[in-house]
PDB file of N, CA and C in Angstrom:
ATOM      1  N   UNK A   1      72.168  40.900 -12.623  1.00  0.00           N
ATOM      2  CA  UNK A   1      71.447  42.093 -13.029  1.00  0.00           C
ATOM      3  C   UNK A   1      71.747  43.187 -12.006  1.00  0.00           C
ATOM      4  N   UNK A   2      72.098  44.479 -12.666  1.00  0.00           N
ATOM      5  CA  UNK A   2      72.419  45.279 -11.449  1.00  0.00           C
ATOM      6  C   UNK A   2      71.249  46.374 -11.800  1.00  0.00           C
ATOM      7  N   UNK A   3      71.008  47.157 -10.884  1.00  0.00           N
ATOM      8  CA  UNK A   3      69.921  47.949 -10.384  1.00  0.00           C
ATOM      9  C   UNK A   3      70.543  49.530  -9.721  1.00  0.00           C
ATOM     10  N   UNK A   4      70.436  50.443 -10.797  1.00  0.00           N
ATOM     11  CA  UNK A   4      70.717  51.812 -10.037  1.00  0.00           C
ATOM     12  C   UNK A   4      69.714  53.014 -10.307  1.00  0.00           C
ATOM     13  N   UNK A   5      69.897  53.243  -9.576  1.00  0.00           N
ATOM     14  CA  UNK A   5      68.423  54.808  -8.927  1.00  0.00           C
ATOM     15  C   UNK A   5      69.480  56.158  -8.987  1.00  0.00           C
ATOM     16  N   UNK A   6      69.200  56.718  -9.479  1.00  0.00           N
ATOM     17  CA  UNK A   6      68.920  58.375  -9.085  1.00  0.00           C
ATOM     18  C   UNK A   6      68.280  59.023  -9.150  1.00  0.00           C
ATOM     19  N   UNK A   7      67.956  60.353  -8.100  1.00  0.00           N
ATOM     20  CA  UNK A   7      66.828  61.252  -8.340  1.00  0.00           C
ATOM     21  C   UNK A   7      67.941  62.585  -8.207  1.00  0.00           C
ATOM     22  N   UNK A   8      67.199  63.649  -8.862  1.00  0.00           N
ATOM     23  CA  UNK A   8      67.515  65.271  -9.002  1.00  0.00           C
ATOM     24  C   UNK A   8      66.125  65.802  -9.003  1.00  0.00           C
ATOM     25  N   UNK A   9      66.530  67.084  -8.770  1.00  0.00           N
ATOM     26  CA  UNK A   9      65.346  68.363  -8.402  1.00  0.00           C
ATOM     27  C   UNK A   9      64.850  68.508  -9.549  1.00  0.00           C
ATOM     28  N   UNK A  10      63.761  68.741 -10.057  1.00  0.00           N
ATOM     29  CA  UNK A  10      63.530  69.213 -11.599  1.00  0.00           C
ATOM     30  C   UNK A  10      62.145  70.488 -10.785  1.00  0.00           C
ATOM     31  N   UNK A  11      62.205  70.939 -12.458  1.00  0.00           N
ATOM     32  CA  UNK A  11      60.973  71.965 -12.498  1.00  0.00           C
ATOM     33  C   UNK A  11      59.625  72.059 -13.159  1.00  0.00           C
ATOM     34  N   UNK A  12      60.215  71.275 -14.659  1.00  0.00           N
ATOM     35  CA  UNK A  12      59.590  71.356 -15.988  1.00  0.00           C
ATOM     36  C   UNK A  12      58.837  70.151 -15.921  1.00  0.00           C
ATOM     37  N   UNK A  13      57.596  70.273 -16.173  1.00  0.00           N
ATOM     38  CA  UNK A  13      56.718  68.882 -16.336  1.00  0.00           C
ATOM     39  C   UNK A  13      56.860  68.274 -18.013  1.00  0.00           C
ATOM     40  N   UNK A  14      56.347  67.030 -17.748  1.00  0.00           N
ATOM     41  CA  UNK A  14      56.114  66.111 -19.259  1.00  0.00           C
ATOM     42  C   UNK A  14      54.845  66.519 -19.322  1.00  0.00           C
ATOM     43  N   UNK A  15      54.392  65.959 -20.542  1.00  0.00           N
ATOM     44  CA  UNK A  15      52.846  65.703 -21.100  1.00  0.00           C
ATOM     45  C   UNK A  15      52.388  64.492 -21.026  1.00  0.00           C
ATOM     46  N   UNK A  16      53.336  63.866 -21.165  1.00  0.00           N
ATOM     47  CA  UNK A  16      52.490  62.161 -21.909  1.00  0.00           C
ATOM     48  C   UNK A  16      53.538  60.966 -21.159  1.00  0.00           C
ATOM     49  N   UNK A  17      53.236  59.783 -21.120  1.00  0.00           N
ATOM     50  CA  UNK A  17      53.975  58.951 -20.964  1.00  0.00           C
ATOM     51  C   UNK A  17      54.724  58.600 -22.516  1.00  0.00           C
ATOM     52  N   UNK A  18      55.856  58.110 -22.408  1.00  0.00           N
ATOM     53  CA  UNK A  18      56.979  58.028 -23.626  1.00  0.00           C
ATOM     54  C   UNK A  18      57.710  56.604 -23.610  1.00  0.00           C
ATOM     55  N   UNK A  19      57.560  55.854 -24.399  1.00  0.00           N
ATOM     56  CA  UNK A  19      57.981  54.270 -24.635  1.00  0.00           C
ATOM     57  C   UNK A  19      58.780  54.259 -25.824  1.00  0.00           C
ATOM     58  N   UNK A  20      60.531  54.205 -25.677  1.00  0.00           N
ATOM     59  CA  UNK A  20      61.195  54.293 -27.173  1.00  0.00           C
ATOM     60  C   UNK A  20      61.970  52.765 -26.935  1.00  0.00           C
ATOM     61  N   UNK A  21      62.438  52.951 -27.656  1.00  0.00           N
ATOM     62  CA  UNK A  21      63.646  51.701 -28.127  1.00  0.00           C
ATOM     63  C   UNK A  21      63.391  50.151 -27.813  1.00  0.00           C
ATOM     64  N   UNK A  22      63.751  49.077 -27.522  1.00  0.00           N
ATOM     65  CA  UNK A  22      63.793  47.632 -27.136  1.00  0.00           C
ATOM     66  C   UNK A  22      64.958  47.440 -26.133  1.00  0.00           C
ATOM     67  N   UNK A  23      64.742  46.220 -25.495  1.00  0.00           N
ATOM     68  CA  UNK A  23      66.098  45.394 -24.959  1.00  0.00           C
ATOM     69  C   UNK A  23      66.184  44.722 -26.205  1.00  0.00           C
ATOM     70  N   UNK A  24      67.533  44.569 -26.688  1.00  0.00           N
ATOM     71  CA  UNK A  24      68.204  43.393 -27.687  1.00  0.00           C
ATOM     72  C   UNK A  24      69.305  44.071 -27.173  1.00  0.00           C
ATOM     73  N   UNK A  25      70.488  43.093 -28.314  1.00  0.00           N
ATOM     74  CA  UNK A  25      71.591  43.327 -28.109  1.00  0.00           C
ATOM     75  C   UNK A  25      72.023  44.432 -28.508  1.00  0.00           C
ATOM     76  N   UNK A  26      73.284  45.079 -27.893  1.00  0.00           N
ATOM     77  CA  UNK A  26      73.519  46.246 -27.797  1.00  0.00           C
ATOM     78  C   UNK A  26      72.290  47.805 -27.692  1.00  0.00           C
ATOM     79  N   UNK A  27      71.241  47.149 -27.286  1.00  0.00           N
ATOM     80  CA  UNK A  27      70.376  48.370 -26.983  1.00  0.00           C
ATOM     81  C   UNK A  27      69.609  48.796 -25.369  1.00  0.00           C
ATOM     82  N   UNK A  28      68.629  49.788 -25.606  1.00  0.00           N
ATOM     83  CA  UNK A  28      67.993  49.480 -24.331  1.00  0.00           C
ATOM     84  C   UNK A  28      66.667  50.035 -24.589  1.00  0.00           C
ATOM     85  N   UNK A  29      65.600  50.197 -23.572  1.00  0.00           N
ATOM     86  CA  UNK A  29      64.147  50.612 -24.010  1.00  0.00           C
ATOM     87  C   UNK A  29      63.977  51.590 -22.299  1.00  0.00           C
ATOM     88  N   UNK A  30      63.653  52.317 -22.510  1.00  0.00           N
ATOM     89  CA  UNK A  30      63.182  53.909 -21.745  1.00  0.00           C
ATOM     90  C   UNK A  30      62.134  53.974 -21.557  1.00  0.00           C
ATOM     91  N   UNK A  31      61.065  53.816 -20.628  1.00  0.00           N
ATOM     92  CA  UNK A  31      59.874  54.541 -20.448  1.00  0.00           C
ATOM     93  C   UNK A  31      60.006  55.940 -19.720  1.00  0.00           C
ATOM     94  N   UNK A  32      59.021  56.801 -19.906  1.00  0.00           N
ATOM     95  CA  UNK A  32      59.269  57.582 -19.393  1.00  0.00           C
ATOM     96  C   UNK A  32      57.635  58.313 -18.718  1.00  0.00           C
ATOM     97  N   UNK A  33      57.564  58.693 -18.062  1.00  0.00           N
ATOM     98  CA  UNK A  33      56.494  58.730 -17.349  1.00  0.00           C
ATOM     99  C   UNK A  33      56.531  60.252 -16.929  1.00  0.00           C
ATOM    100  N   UNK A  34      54.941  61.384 -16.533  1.00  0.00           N
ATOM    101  CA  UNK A  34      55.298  62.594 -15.637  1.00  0.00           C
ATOM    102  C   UNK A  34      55.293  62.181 -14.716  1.00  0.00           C
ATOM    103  N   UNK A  35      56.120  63.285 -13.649  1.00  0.00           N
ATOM    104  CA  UNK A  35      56.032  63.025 -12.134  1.00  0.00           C
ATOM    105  C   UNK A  35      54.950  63.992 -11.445  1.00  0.00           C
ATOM    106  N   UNK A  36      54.188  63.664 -10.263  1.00  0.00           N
ATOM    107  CA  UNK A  36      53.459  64.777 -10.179  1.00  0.00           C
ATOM    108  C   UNK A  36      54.950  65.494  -8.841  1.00  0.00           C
ATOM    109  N   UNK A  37      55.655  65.081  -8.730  1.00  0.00           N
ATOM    110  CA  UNK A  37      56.725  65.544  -7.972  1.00  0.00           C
ATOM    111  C   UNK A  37      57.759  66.590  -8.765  1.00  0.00           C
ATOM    112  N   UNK A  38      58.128  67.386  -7.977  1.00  0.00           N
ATOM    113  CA  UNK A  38      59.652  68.394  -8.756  1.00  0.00           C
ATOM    114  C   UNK A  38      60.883  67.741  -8.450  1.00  0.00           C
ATOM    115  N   UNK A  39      60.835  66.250  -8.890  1.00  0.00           N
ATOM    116  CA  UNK A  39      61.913  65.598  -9.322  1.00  0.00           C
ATOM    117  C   UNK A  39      61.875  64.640 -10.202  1.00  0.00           C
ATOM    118  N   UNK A  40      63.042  64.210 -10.639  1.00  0.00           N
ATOM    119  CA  UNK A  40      63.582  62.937 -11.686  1.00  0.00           C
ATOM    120  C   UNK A  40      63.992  61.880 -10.638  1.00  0.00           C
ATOM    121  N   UNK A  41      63.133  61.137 -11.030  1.00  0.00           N
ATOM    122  CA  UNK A  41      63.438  59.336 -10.759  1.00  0.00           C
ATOM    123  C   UNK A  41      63.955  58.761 -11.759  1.00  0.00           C
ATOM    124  N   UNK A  42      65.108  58.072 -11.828  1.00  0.00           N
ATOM    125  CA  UNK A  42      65.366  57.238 -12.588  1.00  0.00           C
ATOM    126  C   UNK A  42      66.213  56.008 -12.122  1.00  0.00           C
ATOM    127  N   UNK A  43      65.585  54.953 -12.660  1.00  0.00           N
ATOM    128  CA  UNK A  43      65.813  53.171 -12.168  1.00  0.00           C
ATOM    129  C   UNK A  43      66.384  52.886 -13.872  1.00  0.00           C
ATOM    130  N   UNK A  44      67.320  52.289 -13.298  1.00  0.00           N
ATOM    131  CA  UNK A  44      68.366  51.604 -14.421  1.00  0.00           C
ATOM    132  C   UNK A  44      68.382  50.494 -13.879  1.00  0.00           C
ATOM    133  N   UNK A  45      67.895  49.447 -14.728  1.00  0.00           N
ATOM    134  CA  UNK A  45      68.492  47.706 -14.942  1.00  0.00           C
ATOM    135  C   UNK A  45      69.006  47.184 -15.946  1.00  0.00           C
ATOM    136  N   UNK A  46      70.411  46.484 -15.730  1.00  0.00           N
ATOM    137  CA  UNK A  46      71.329  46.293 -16.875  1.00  0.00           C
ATOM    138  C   UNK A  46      72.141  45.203 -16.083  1.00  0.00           C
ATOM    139  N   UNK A  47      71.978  44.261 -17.487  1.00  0.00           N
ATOM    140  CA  UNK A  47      72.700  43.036 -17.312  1.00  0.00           C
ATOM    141  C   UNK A  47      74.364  42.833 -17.394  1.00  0.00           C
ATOM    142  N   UNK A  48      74.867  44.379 -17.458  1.00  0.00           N
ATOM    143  CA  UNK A  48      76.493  44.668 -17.857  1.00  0.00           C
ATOM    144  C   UNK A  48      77.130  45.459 -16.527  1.00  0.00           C
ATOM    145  N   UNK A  49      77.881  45.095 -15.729  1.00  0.00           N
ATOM    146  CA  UNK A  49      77.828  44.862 -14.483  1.00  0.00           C
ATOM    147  C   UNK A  49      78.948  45.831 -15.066  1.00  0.00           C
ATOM    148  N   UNK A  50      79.771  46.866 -13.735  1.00  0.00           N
ATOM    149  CA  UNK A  50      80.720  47.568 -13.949  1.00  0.00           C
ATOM    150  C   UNK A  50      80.742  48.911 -14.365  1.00  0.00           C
ATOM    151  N   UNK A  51      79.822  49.753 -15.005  1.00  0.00           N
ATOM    152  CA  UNK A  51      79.691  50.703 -15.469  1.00  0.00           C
ATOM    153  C   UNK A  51      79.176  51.311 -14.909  1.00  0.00           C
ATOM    154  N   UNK A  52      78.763  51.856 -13.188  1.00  0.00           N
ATOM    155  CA  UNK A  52      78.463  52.632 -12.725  1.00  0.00           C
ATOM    156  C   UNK A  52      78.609  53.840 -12.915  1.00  0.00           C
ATOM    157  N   UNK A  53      80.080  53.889 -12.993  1.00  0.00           N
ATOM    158  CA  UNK A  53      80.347  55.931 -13.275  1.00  0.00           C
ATOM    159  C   UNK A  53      80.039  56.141 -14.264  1.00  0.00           C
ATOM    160  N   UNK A  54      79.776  55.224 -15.452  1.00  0.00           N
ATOM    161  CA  UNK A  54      79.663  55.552 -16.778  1.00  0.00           C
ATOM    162  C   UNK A  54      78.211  56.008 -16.903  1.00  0.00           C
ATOM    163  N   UNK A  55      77.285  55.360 -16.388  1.00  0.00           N
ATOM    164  CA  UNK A  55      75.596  55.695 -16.113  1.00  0.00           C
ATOM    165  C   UNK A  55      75.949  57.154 -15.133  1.00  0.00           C
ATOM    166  N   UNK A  56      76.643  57.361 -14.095  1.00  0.00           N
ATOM    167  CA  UNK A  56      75.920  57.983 -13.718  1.00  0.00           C
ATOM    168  C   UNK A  56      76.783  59.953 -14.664  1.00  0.00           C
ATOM    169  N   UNK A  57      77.595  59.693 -15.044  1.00  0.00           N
ATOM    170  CA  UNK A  57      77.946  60.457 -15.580  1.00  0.00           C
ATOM    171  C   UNK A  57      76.886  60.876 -16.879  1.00  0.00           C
ATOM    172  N   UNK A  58      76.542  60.108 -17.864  1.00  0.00           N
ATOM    173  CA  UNK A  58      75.568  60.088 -18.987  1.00  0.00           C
ATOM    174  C   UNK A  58      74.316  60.605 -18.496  1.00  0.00           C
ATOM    175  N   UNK A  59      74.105  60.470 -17.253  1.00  0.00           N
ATOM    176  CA  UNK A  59      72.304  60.721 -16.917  1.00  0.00           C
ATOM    177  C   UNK A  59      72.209  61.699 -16.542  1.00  0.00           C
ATOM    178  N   UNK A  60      73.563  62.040 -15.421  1.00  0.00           N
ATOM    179  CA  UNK A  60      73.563  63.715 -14.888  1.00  0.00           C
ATOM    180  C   UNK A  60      73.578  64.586 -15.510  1.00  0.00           C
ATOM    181  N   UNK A  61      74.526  64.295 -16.538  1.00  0.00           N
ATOM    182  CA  UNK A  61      74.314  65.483 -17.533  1.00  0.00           C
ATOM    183  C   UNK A  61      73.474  65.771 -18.422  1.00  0.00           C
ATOM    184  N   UNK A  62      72.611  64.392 -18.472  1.00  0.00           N
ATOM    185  CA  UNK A  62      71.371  64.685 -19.713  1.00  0.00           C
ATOM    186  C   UNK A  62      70.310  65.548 -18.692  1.00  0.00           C
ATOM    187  N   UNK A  63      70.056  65.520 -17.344  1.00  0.00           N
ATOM    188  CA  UNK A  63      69.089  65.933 -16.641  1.00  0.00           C
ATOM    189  C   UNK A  63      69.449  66.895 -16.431  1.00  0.00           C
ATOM    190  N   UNK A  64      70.647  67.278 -16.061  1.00  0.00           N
ATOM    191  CA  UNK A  64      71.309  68.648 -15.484  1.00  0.00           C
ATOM    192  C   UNK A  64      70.662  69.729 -17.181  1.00  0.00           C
ATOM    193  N   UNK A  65      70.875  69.135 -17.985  1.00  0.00           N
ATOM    194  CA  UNK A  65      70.248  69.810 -19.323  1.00  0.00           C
ATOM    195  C   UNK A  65      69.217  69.913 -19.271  1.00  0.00           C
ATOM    196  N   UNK A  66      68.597  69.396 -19.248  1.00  0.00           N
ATOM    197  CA  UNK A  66      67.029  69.135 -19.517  1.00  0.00           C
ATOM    198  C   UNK A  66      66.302  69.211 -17.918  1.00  0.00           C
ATOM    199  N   UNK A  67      65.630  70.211 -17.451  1.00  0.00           N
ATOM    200  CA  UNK A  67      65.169  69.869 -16.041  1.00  0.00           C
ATOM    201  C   UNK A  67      64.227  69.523 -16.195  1.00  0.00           C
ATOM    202  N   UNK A  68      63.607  68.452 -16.347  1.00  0.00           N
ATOM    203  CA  UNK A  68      62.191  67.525 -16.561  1.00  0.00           C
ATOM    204  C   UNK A  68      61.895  66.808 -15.044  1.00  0.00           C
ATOM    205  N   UNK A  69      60.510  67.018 -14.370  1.00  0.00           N
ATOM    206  CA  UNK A  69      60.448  66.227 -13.877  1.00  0.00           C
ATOM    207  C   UNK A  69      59.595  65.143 -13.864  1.00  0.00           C
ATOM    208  N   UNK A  70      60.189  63.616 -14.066  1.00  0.00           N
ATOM    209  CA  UNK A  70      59.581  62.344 -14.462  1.00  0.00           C
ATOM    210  C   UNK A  70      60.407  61.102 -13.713  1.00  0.00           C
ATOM    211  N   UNK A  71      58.942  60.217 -13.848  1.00  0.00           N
ATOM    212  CA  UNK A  71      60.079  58.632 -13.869  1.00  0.00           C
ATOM    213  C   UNK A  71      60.507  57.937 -14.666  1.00  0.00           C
ATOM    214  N   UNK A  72      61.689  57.525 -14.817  1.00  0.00           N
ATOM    215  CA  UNK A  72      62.375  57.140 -16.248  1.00  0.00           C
ATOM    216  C   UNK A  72      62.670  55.699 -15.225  1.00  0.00           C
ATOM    217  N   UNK A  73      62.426  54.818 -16.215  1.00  0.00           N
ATOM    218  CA  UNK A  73      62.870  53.070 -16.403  1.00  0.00           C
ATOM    219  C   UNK A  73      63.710  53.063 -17.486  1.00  0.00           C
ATOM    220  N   UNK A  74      64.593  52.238 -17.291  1.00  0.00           N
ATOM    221  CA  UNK A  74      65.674  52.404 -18.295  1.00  0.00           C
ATOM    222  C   UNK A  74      65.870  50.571 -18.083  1.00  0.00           C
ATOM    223  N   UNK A  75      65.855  49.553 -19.348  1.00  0.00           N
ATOM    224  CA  UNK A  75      66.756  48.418 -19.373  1.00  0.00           C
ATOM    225  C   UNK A  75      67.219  48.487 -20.612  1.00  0.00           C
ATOM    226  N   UNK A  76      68.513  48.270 -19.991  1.00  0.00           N
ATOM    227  CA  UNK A  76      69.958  48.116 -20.941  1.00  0.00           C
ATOM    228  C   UNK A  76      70.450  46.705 -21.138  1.00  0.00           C
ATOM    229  N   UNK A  77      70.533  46.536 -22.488  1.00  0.00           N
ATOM    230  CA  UNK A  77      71.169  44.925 -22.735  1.00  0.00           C
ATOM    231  C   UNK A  77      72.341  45.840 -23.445  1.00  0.00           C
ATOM    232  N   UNK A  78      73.436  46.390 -22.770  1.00  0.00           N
ATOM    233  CA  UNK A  78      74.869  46.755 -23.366  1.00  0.00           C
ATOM    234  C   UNK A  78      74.441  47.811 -24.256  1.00  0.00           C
ATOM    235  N   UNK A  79      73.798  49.119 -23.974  1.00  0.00           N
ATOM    236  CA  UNK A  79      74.186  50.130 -25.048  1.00  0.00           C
ATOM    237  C   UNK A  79      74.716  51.061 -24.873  1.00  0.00           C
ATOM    238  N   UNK A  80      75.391  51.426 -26.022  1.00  0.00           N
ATOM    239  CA  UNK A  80      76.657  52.766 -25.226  1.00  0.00           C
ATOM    240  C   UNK A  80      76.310  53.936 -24.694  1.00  0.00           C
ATOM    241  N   UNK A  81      76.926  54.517 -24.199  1.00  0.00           N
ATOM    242  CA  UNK A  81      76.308  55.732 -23.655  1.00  0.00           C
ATOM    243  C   UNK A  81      76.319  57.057 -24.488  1.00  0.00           C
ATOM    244  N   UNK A  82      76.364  56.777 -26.282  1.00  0.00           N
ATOM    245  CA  UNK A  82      75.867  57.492 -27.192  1.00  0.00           C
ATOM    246  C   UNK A  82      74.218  56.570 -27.845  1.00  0.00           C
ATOM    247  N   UNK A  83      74.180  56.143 -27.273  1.00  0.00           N
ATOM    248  CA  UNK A  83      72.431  54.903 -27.676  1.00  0.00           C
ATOM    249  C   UNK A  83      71.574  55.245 -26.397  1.00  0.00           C
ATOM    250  N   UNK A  84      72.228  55.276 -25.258  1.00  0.00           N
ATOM    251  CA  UNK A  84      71.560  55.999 -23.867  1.00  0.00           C
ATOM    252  C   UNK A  84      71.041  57.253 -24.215  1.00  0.00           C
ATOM    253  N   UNK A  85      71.811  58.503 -24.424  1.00  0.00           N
ATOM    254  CA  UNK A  85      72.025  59.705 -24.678  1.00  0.00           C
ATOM    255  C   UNK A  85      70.534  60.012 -25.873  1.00  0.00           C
ATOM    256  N   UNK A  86      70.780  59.369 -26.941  1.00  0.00           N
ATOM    257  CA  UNK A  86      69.963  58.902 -28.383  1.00  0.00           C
ATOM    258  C   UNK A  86      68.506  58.908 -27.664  1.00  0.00           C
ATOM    259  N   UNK A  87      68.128  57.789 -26.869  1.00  0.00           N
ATOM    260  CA  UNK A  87      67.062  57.231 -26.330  1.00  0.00           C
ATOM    261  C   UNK A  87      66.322  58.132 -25.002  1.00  0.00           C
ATOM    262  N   UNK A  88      67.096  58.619 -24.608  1.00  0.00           N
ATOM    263  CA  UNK A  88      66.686  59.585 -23.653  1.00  0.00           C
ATOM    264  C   UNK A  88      65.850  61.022 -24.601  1.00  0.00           C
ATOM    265  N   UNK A  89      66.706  61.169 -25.359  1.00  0.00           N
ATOM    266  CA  UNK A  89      66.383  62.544 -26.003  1.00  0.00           C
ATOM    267  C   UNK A  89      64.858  62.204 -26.974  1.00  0.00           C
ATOM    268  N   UNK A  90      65.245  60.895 -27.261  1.00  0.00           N
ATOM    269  CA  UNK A  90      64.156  60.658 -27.781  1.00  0.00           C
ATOM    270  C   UNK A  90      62.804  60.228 -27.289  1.00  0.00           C
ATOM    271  N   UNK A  91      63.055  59.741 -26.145  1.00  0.00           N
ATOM    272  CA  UNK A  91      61.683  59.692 -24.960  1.00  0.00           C
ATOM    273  C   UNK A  91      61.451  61.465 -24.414  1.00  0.00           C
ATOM    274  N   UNK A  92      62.036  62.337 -23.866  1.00  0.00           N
ATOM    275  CA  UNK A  92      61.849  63.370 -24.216  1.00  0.00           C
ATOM    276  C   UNK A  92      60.781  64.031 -24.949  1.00  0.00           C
ATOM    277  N   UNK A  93      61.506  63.993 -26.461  1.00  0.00           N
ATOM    278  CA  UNK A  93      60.659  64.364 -27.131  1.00  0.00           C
ATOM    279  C   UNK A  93      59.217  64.065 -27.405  1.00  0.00           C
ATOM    280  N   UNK A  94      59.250  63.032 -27.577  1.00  0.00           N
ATOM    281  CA  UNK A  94      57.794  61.922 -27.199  1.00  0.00           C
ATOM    282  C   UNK A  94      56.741  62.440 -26.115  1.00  0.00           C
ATOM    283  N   UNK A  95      57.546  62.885 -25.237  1.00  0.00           N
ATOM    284  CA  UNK A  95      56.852  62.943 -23.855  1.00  0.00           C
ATOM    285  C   UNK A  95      56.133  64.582 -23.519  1.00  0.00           C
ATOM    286  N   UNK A  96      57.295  65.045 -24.463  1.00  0.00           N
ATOM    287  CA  UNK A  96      57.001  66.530 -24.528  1.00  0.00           C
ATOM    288  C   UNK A  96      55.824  66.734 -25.499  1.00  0.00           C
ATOM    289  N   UNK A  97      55.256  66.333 -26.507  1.00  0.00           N
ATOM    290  CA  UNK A  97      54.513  66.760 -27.818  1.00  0.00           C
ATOM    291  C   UNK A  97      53.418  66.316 -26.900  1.00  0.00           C
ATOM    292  N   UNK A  98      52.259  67.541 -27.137  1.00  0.00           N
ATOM    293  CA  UNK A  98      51.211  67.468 -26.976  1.00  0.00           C
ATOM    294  C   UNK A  98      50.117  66.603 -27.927  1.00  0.00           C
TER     295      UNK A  98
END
């Protein structure tokens, strides 16, 4: 099981805590939480060893978009980084609606 962290500066707060997707195969499940901090935490655990640049490329740019600041849990049982992308936007949204 590998284990990766990043944080960035954010500005924009959440509303709500946000719970989308499952672990199964080929997927993953996102919580997403506010921060009372002006940054993004995010902890990735994934049983698919090797894809470092690939996470960290997919996340930077979803945050670099979106300046939210929250803690995001992320476990991945193998989903691509168009199902990442999917799941993010969709905890997001979740998190955003009052």
């Amino acid at each position: 099981m590998e284990r990766i962290t990043y944080t960035f500066p954010a500005t924009k707060k959440i509303n709500r805590f946000a719970h989308v997707g499952v672990v199964g195969s080929g997927d993953l499940e996102i919580m997403m939480e506010p921060s009372g901090d002006s940054q993004t935490e995010v902890t990735i655990r994934t049983g698919i060893t090797g894809f470092k640049n690939t996470w960290e490329s997919v996340i930077q740019r979803f945050f670099a978009q979106h300046d939210v600041a929250a803690k995001v849990k992320i476990n991945d049982f193998g989903a691509t980084p168009g199902v990442v992308k999917f799941r993010l936007e969709q905890a997001l949204e979740v998190s955003s609606n009052e």
